[in-house]
Protein backbone atom coordinates (compact mmCIF):
# COMPACT_ATOMS: atom_id res chain seq x y z
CA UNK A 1 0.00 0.00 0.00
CA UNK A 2 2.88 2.41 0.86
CA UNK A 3 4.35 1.80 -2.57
CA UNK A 4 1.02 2.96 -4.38
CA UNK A 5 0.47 5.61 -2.13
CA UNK A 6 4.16 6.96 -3.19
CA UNK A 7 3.52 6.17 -6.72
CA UNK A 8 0.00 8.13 -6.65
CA UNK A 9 1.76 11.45 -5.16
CA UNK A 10 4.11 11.17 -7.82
CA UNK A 11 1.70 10.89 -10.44
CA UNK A 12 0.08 14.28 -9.31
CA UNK A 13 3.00 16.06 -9.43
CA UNK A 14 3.55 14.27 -12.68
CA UNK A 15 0.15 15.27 -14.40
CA UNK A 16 0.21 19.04 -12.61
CA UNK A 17 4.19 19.05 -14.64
CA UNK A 18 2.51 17.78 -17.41
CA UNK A 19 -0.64 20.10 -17.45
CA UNK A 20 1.34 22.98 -16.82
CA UNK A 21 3.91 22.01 -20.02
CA UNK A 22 0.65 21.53 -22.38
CA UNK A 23 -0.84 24.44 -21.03
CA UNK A 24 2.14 26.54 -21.70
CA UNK A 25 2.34 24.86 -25.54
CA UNK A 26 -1.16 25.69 -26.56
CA UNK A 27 -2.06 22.03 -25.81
CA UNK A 28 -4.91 21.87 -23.20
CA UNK A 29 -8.74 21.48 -24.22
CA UNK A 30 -11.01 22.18 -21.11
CA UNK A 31 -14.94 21.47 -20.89
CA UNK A 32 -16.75 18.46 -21.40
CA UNK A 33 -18.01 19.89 -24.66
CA UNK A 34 -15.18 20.82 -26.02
CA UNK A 35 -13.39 17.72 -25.19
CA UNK A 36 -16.42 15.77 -26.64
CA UNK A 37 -15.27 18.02 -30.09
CA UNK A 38 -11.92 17.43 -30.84
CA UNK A 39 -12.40 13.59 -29.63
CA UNK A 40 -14.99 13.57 -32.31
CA UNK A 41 -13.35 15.52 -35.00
CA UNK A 42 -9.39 14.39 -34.70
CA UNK A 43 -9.36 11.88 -31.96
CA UNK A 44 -5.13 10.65 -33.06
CA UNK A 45 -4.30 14.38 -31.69
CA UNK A 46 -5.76 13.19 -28.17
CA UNK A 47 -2.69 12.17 -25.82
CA UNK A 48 -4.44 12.51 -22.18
CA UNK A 49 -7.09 12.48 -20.74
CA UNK A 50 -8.61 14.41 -17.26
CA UNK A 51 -11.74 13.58 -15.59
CA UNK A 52 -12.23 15.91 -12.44
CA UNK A 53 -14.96 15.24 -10.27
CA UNK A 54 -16.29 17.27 -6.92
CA UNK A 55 -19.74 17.25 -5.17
CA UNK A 56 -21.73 17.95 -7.28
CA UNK A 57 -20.75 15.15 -9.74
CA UNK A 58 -22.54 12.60 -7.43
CA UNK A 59 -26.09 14.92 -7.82
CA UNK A 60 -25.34 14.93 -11.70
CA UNK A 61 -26.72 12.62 -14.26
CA UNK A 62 -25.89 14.05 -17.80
CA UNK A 63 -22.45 14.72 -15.90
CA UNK A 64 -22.10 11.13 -15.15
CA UNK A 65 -23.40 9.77 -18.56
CA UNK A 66 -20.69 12.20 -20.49
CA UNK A 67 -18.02 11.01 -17.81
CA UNK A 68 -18.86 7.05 -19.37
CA UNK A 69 -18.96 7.95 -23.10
CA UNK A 70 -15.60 9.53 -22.77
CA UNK A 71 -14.34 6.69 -20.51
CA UNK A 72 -15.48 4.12 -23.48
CA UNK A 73 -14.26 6.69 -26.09
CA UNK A 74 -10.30 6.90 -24.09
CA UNK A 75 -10.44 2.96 -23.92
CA UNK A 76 -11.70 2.47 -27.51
CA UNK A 77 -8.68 4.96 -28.79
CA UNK A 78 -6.08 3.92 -26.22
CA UNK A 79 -5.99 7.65 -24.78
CA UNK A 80 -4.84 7.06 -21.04
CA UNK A 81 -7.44 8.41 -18.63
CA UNK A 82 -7.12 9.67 -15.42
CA UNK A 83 -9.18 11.13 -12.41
CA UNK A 84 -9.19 13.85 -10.13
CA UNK A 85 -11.24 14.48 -7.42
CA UNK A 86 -10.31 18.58 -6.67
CA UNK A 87 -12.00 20.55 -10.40
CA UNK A 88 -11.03 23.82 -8.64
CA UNK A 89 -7.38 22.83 -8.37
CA UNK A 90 -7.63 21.60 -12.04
CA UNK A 91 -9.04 24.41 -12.85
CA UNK A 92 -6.28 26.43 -10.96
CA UNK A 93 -3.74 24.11 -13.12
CA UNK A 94 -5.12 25.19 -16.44
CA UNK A 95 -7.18 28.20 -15.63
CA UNK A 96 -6.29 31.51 -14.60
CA UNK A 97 -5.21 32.24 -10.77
CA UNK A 98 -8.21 32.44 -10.04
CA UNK A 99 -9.08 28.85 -10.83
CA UNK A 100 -11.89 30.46 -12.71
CA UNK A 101 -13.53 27.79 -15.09
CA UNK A 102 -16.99 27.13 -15.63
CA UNK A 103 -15.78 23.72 -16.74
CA UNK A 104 -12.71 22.15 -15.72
CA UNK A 105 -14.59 18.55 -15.37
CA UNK A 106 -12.81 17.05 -18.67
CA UNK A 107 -9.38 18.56 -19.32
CA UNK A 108 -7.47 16.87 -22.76
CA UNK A 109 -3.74 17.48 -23.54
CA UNK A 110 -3.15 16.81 -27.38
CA UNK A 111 -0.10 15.70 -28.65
CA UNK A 112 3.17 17.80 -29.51
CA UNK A 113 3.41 19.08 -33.43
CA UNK A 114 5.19 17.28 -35.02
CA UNK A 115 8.98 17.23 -35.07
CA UNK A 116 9.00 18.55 -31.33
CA UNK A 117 9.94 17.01 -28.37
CA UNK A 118 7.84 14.30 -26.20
CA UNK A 119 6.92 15.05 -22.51
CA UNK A 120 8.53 13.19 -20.29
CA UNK A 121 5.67 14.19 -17.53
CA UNK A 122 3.41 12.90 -20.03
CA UNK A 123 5.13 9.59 -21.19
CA UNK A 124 5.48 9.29 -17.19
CA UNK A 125 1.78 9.51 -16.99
CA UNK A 126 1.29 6.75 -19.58
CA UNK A 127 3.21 4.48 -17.56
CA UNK A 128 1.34 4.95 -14.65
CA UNK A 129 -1.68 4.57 -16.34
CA UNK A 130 -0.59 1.02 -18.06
CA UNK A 131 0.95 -0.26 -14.87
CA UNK A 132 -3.10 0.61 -13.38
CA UNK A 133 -4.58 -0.96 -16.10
CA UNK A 134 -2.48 -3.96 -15.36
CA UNK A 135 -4.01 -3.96 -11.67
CA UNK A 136 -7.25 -3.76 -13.14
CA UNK A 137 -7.37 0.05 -12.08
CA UNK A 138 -8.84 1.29 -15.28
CA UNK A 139 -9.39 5.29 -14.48
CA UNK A 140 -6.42 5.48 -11.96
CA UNK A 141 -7.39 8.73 -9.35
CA UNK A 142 -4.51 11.06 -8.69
CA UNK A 143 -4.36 13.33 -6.51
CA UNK A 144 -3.33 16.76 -7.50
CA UNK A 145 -0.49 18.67 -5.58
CA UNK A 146 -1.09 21.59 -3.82
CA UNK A 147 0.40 24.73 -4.67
């Protein structure tokens, strides 16, 4: 247990390096909608996948019936998939300072242009997320660092 709790704390700091790194590139997709979009329209320029979740999740249907359709869509197109349970601190992540998103419940990186370098956060993060899948944790939770 003390190994996985280690491993989880590094995977937040992981995916917040990672976030921050897409964010800064022009990479990061926030809202369910707009997630729902470009997973539709160009789903081979999807590299990661965010699921946050907070109270109200639990109260919310549609939010729960979008959360499986893009759960089937990230195993159907091998996208790893993660989960979060703090959307403010996502939205923090990604957002402005003031964490100010009306949606921060799906956040997608996409992948690097062409020709440019790989993340290491990110090819960190797929690890993670096959070593999970191999303990038949299939939407791994992480929890995200503070500031």
């Amino acid at each position: 247990i003390y190994n996985s709790y280690i491993a989880m704390l590094n995977a937040g700091r992981t995916l917040k390096e990672a976030l921050v790194n897409a964010h800064a590139d022009g990479r990061v997709t926030v809202g369910v909608y707009e997630c729902a979009k470009i997973m539709n329209d160009d789903p081979d320029s999807v590299a990661f996948c965010v699921l946050a979740t907070d109270d109200a999740f639990q109260c919310d249907v549609a939010l729960q019936i979008h959360f499986t359709l893009i759960q089937a869509f990230c195993f159907d197109n091998d996208i790893s998939i993660v989960r979060v349970s703090d959307t403010q601190r996502l939205a923090e992540i990604v957002g402005d300072k003031s964490g100010d998103l009306e949606d921060a419940h799906c956040v997608l990186i996409t992948n690097p242009a062409e020709g440019s370098w790989e993340d290491p956060a990110l090819e960190k993060l797929h690890l993670f997320c096959e070593e999970s899948c191999r303990l038949n944790d299939w939407v791994p939770e992480i929890t995200l660092p503070e500031r």
